[in-house]
C-alpha atoms as a PDB file:
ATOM      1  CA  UNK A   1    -112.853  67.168 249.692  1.00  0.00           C
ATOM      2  CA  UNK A   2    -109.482  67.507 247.522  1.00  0.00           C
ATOM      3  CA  UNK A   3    -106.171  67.131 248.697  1.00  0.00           C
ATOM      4  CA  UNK A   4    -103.121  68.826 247.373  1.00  0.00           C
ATOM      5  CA  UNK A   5     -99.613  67.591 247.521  1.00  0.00           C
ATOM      6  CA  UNK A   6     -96.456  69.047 246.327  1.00  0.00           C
ATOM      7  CA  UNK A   7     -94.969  65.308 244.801  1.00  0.00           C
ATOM      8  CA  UNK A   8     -96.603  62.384 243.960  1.00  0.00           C
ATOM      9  CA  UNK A   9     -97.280  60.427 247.162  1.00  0.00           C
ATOM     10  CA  UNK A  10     -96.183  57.173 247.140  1.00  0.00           C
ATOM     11  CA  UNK A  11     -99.302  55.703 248.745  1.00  0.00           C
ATOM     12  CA  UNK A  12    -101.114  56.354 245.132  1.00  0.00           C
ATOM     13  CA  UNK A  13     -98.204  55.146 242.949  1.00  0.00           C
ATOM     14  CA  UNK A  14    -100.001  51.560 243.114  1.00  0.00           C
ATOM     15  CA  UNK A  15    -103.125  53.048 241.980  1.00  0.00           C
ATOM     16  CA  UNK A  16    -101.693  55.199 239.165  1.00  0.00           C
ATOM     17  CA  UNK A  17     -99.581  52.933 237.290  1.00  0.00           C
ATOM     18  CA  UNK A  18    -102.564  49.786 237.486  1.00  0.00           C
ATOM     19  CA  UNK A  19    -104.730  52.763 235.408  1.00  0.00           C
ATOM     20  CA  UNK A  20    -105.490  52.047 231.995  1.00  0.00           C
ATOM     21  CA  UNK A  21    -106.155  55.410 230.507  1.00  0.00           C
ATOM     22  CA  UNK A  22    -105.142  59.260 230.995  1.00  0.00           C
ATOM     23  CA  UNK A  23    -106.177  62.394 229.684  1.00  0.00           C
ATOM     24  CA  UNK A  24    -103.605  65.372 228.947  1.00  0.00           C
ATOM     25  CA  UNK A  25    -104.274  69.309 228.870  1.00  0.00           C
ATOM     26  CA  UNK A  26    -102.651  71.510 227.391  1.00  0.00           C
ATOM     27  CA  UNK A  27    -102.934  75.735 225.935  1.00  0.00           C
ATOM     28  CA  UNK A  28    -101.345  77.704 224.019  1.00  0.00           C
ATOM     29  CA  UNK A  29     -99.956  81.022 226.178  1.00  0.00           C
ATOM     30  CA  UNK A  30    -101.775  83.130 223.358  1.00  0.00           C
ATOM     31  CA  UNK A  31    -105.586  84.359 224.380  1.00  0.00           C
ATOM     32  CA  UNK A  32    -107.334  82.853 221.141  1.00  0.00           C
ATOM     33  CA  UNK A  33    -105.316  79.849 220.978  1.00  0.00           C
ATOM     34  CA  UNK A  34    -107.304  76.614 221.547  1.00  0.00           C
ATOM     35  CA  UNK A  35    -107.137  74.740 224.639  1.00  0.00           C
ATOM     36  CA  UNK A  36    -106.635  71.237 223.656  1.00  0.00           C
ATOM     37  CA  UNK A  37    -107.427  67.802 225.644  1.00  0.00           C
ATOM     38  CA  UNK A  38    -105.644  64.793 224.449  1.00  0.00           C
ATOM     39  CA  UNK A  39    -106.879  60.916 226.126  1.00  0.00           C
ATOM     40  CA  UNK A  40    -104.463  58.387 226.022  1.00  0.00           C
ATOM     41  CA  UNK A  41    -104.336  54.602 226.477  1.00  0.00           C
ATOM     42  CA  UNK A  42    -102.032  53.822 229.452  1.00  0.00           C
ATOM     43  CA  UNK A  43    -100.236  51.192 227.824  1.00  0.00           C
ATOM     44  CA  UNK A  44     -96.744  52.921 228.417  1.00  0.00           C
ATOM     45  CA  UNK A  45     -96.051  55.340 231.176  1.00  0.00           C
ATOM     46  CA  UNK A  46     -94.815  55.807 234.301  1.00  0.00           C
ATOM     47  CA  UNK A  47     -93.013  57.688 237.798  1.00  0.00           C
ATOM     48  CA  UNK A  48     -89.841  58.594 237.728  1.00  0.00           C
ATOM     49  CA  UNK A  49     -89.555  59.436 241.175  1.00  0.00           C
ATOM     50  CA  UNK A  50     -91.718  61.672 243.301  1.00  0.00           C
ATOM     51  CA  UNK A  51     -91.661  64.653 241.161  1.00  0.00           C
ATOM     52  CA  UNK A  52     -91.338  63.337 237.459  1.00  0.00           C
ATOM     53  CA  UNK A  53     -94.298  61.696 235.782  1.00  0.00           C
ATOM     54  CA  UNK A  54     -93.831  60.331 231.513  1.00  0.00           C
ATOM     55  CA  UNK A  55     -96.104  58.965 228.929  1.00  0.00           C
ATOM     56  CA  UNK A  56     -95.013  57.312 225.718  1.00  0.00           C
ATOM     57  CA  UNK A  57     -96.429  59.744 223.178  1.00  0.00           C
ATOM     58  CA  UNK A  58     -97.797  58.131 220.094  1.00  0.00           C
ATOM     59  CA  UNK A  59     -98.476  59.206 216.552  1.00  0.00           C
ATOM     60  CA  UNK A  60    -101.544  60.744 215.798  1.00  0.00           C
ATOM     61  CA  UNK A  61    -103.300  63.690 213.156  1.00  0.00           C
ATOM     62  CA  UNK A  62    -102.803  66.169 216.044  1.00  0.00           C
ATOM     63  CA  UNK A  63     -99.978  67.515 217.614  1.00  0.00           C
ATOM     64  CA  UNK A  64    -101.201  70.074 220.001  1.00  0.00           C
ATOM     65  CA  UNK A  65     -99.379  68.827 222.879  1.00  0.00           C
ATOM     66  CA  UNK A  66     -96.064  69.032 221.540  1.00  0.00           C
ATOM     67  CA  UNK A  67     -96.667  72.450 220.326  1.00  0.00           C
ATOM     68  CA  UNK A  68     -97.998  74.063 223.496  1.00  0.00           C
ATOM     69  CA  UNK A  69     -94.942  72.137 225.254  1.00  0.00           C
ATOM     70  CA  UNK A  70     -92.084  73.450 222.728  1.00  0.00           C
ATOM     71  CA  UNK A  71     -93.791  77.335 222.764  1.00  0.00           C
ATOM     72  CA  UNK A  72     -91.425  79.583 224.426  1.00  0.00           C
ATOM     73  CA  UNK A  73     -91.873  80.450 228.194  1.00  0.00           C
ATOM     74  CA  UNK A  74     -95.059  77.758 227.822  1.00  0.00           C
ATOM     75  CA  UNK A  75     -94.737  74.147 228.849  1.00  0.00           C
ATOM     76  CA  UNK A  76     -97.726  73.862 231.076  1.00  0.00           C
ATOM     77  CA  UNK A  77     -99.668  70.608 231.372  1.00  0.00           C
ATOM     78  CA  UNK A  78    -101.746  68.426 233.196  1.00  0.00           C
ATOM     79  CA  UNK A  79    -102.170  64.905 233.609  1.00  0.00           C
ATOM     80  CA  UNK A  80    -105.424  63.462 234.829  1.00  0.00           C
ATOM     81  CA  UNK A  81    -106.519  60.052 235.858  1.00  0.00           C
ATOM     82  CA  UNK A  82    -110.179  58.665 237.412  1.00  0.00           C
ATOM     83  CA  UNK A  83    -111.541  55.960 238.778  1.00  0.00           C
ATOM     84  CA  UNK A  84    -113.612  54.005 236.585  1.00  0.00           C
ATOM     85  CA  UNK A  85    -114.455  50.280 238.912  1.00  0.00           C
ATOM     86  CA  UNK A  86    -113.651  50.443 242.420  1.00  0.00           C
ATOM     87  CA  UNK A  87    -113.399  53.309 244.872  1.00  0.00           C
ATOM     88  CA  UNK A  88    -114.334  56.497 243.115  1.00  0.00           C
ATOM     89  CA  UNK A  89    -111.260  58.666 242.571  1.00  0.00           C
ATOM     90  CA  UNK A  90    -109.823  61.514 239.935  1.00  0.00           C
ATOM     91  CA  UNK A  91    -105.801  62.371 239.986  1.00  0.00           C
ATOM     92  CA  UNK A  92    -104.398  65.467 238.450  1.00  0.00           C
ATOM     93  CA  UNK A  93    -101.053  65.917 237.974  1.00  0.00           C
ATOM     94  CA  UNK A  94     -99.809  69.454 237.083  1.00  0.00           C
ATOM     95  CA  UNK A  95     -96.116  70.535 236.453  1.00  0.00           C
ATOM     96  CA  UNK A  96     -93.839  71.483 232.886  1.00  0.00           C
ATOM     97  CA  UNK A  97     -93.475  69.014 230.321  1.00  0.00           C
ATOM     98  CA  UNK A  98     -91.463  68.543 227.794  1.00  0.00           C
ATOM     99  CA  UNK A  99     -90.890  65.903 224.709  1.00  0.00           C
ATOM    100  CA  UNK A 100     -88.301  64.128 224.057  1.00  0.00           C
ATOM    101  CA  UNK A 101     -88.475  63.038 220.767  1.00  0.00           C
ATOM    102  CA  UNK A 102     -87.988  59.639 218.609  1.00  0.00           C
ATOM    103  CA  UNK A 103     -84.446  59.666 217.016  1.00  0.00           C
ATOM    104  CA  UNK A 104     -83.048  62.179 219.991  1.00  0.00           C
ATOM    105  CA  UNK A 105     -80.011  60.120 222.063  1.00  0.00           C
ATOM    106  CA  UNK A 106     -82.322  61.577 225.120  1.00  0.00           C
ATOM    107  CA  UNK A 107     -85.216  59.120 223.867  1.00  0.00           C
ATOM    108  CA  UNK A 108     -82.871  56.438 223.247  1.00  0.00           C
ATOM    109  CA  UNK A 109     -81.390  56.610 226.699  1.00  0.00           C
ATOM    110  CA  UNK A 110     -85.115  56.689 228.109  1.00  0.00           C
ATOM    111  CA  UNK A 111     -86.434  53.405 226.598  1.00  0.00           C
ATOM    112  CA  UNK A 112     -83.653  51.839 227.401  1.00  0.00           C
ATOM    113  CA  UNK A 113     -83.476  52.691 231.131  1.00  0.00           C
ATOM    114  CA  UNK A 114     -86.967  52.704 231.437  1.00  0.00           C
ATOM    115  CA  UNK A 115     -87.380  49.781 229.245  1.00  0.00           C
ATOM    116  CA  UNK A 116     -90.155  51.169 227.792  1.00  0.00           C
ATOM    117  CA  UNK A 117     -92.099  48.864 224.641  1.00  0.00           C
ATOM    118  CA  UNK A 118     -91.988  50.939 221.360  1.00  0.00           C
ATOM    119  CA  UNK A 119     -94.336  50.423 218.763  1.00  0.00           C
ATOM    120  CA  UNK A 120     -93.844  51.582 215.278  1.00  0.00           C
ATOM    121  CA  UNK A 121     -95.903  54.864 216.021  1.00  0.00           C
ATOM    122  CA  UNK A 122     -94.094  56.376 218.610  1.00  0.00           C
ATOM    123  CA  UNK A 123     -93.547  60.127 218.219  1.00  0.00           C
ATOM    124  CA  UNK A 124     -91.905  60.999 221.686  1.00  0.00           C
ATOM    125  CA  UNK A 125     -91.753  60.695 225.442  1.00  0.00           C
ATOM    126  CA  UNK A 126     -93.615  63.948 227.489  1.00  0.00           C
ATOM    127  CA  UNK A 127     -91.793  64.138 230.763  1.00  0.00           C
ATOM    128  CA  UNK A 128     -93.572  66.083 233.153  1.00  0.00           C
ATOM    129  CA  UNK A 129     -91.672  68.149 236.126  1.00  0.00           C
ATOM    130  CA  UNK A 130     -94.507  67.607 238.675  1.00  0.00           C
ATOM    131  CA  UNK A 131     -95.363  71.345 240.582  1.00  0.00           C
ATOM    132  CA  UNK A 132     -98.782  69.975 242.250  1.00  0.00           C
ATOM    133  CA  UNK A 133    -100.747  67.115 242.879  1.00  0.00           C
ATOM    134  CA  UNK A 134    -104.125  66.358 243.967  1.00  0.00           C
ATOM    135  CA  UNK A 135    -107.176  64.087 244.776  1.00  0.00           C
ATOM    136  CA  UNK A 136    -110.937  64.296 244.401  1.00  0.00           C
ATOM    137  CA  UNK A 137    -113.440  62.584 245.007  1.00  0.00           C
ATOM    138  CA  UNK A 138    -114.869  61.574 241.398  1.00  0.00           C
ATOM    139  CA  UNK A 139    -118.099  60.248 243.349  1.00  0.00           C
ATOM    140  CA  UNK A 140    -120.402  61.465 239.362  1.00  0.00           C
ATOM    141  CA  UNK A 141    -117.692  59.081 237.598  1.00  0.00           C
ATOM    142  CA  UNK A 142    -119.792  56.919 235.922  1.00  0.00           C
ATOM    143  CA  UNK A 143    -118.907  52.817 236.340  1.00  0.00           C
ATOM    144  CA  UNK A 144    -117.191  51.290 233.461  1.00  0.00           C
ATOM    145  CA  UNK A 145    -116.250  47.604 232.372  1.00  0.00           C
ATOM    146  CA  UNK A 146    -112.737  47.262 230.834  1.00  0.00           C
ATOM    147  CA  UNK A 147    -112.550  44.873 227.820  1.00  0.00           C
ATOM    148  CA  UNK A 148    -108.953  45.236 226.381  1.00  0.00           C
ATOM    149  CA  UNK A 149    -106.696  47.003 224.323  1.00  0.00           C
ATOM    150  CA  UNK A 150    -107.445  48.657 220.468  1.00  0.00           C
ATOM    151  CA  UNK A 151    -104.999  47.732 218.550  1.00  0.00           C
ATOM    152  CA  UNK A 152    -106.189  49.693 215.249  1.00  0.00           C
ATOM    153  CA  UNK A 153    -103.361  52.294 216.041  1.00  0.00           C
ATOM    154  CA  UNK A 154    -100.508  49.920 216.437  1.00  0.00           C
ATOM    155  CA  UNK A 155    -101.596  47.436 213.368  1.00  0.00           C
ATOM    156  CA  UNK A 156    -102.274  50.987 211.140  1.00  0.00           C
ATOM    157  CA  UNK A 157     -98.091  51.842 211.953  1.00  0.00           C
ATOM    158  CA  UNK A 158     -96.698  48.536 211.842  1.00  0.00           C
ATOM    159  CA  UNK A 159     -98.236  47.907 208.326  1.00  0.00           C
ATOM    160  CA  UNK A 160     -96.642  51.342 207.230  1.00  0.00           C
ATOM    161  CA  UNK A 161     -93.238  50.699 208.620  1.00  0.00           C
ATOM    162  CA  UNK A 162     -93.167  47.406 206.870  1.00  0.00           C
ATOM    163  CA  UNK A 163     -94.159  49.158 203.857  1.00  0.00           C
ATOM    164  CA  UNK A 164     -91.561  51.084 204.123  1.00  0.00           C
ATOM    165  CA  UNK A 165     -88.613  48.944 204.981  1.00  0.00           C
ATOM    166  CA  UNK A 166     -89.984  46.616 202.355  1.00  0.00           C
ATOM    167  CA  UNK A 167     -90.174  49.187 199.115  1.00  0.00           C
ATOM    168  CA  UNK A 168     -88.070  52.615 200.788  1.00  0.00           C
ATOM    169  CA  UNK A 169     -90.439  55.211 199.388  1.00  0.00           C
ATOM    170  CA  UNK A 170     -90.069  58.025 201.239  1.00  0.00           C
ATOM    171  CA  UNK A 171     -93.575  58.920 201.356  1.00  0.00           C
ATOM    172  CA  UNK A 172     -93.945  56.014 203.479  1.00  0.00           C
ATOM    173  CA  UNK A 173     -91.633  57.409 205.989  1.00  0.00           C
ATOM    174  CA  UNK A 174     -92.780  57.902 209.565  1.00  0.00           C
ATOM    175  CA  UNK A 175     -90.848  61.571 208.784  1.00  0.00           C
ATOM    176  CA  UNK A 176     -93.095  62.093 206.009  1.00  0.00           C
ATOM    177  CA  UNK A 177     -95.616  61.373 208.115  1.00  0.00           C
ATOM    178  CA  UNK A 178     -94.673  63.513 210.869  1.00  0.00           C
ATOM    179  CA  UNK A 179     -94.162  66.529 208.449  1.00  0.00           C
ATOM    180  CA  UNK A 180     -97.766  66.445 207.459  1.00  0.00           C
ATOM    181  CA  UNK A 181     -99.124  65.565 210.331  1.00  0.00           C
ATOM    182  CA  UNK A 182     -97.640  66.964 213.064  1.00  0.00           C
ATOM    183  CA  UNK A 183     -95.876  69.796 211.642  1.00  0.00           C
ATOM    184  CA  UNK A 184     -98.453  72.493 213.026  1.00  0.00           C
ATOM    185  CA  UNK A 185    -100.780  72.880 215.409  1.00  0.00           C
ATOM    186  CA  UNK A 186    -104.636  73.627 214.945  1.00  0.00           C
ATOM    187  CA  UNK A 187    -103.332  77.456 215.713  1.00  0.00           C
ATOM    188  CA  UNK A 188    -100.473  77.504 213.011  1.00  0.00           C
ATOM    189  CA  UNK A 189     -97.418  76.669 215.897  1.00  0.00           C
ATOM    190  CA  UNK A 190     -94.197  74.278 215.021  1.00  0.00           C
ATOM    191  CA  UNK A 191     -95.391  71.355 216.598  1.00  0.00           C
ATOM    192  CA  UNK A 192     -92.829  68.128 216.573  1.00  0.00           C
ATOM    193  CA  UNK A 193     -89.547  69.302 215.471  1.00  0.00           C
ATOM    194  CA  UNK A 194     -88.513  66.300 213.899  1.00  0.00           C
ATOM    195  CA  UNK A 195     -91.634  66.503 211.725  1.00  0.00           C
ATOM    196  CA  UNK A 196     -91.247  69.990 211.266  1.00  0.00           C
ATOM    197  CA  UNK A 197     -87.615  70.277 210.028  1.00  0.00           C
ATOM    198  CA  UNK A 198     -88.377  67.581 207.689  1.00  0.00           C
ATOM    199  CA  UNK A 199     -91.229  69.354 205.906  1.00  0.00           C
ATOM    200  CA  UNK A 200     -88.809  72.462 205.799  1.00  0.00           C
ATOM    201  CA  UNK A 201     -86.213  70.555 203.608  1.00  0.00           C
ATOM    202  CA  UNK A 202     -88.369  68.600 201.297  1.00  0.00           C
ATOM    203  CA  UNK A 203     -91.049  71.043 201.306  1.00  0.00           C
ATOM    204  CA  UNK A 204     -94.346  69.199 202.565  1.00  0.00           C
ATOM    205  CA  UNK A 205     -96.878  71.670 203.116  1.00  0.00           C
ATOM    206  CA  UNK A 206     -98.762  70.894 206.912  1.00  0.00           C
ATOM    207  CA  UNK A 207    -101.880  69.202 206.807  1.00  0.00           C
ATOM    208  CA  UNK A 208    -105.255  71.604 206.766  1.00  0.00           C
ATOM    209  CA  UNK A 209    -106.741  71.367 210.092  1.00  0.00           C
ATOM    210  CA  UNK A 210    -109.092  73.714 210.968  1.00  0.00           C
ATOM    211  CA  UNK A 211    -112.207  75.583 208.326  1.00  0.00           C
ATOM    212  CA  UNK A 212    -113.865  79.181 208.315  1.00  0.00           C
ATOM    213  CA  UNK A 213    -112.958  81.901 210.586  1.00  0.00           C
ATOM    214  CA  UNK A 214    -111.229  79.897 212.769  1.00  0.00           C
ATOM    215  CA  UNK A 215    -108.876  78.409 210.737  1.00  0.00           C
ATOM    216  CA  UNK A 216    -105.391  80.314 211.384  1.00  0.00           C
ATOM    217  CA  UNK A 217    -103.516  82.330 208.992  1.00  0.00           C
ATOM    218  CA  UNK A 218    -100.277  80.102 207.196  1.00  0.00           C
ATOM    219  CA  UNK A 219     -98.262  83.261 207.568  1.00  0.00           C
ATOM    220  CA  UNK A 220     -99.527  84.915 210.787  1.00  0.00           C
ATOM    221  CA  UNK A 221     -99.616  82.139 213.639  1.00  0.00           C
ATOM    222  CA  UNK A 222    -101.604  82.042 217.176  1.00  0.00           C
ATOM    223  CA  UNK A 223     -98.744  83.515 219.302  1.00  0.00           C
ATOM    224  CA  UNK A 224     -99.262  85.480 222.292  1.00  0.00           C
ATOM    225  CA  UNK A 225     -96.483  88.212 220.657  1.00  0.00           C
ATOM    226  CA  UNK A 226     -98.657  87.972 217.928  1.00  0.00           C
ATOM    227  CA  UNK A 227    -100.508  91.069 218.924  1.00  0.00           C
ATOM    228  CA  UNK A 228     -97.844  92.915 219.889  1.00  0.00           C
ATOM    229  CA  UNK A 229     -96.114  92.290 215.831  1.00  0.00           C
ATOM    230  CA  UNK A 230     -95.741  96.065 214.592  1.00  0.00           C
ATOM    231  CA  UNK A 231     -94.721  96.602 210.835  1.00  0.00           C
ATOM    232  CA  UNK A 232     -92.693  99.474 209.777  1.00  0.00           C
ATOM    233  CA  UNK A 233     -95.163 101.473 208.195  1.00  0.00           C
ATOM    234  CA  UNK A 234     -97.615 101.151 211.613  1.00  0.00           C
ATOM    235  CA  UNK A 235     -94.609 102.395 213.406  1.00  0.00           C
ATOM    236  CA  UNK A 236     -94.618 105.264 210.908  1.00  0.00           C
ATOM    237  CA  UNK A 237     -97.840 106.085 211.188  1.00  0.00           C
ATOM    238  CA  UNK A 238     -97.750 106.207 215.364  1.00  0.00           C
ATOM    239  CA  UNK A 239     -94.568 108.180 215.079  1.00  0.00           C
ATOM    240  CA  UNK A 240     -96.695 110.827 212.857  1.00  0.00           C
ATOM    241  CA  UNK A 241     -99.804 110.733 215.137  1.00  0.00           C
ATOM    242  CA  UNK A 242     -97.544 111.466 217.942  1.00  0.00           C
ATOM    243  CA  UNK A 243     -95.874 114.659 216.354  1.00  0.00           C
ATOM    244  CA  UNK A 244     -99.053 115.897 215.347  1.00  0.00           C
ATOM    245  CA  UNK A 245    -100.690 115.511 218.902  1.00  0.00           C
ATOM    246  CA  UNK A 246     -97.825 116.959 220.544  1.00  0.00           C
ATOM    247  CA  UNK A 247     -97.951 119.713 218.070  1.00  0.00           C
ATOM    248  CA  UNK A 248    -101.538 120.765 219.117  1.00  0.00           C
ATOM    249  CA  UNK A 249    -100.990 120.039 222.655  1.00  0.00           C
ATOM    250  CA  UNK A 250     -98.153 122.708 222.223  1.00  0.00           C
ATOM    251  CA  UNK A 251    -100.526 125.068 220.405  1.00  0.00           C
ATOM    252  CA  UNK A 252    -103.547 125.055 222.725  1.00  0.00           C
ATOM    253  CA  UNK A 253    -101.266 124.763 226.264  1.00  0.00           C
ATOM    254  CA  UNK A 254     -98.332 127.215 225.796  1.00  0.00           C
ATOM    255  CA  UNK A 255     -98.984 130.787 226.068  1.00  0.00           C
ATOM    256  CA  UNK A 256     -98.296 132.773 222.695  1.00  0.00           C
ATOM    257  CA  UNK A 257     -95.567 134.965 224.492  1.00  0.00           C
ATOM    258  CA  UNK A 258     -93.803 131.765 225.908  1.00  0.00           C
ATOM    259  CA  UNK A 259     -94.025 130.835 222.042  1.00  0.00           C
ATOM    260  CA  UNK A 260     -92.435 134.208 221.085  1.00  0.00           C
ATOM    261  CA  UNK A 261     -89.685 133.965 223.675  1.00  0.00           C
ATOM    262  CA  UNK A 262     -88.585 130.040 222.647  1.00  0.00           C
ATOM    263  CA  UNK A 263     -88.448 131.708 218.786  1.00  0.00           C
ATOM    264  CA  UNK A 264     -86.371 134.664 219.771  1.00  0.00           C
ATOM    265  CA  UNK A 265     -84.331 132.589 222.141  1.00  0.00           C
ATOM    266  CA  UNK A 266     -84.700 134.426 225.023  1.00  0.00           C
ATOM    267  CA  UNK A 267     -86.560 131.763 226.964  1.00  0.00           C
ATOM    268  CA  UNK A 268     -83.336 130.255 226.980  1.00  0.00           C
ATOM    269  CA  UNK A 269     -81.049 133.240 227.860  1.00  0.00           C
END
């Protein structure tokens, strides 16, 4: 059976921070949007206190989360752990997140009271404002060995930062980076800001993402106000289709002397 708590109870505290791995959901608010699910090592993250939860966020070809999380009137998200040795178990955490992103004083303040390890890679740090928490039992969680850390990530970032410091092309940049990268989402929405504002002033179109129907429009984004986006000339065109219906509403309800009276005024007299 599940159990629900409104923090994060400190008797599983232990337990969450000696996991190695999470998984993160988020959505977009709008109806077609894609539901993403991110997994992520658990090299760096952590409790804040009972009802705040972070990860270290680190670079990647996707930036889903960060755009569900900076949508307007969005920022939902859960945070799930399980049990893979031991006593089966599966943890969700659900609440609003929100990044903080590399270069932000925020992010610098975090690491440093949180001493938190950076590597070259990382993009930002998701706090999440824990609403609910909850246990199940995770008895079909299959049994698996842990082995250690990949490091392909970490070596892949370091190598391009060195690059970088080493020859200052700005195509090397971890903003460059970011502006292809993670400047959209797989539904056309700003994703990290820093990336984003940074492909706005040089000009770095997003990286291609998704093929065939699917695959969003550049200039018409997955929004959930998308639908409700009325040009001009569709306003025009409702505005005439209402005249004309009231018009033969008028026609076929009102009686022809009512008609004659409203013309010679003295429905009004």
């Amino acid at each position: 059976m599940g159990v629900f708590y409104e923090t994060i109870p400190d008797s599983l505290k232990p337990w969450i921070l000696d996991q190695k791995m999470l998984w993160v959901g988020t959505a977009p608010l709008s109806g077609d949007g894609h539901i993403n699910i991110s997994p992520k090592g658990g090299q760096a993250f952590g409790i804040l206190d009972e009802r705040a939860f972070w990860y270290l966020d680190l670079t990647g070809s996707g930036v889903e989360t960060h755009a569900h999380l900076h949508e307007p009137n969005n920022g939902r998200i859960c945070v799930m752990f399980m049990a893979f040795d031991g006593p089966p178990r599966i943890l969700r955490i659900w609440g609003t997140g929100r990044p903080i992103e590399n270069g932000t004083p925020e992010f610098e303040r975090h690491v440093k009271d949180h001493k938190v390890k950076l590597v070259p890679g990382a993009r930002s740090i998701i706090v999440v404002d824990v609403h609910q928490v909850s246990t199940s039992c995770g008895f079909s969680v299959p049994y698996y060995e842990w082995k250690g850390w990949r490091t392909i990530l970490d070596d892949f970032f370091e190598k391009k930062d060195r690059k970088f410091k080493e020859k200052g092309r700005e195509e090397d940049s971890m903003d460059s980076y970011w502006a292809s990268k993670s400047q959209l989402s797989i539904d056309g929405l700003p994703g990290m800001k820093r990336g984003y504002n940074y492909a706005q002033q040089k000009g770095i179109e997003p990286l291609k993402k998704m093929v065939g129907k699917y695959a969003p429009d550049p200039k018409r984004p997955r929004t959930a106000a998308a639908g409700n986006n009325i040009s001009l000339q569709e306003l025009a065109i409702m505005a005439l289709l209402c005249a004309f219906i009231g018009a033969v509403v008028a026609l076929t309800v009102v009686r022809p002397e009512t008609v004659r009276k409203i013309q010679s005024k003295e429905y009004f007299l």
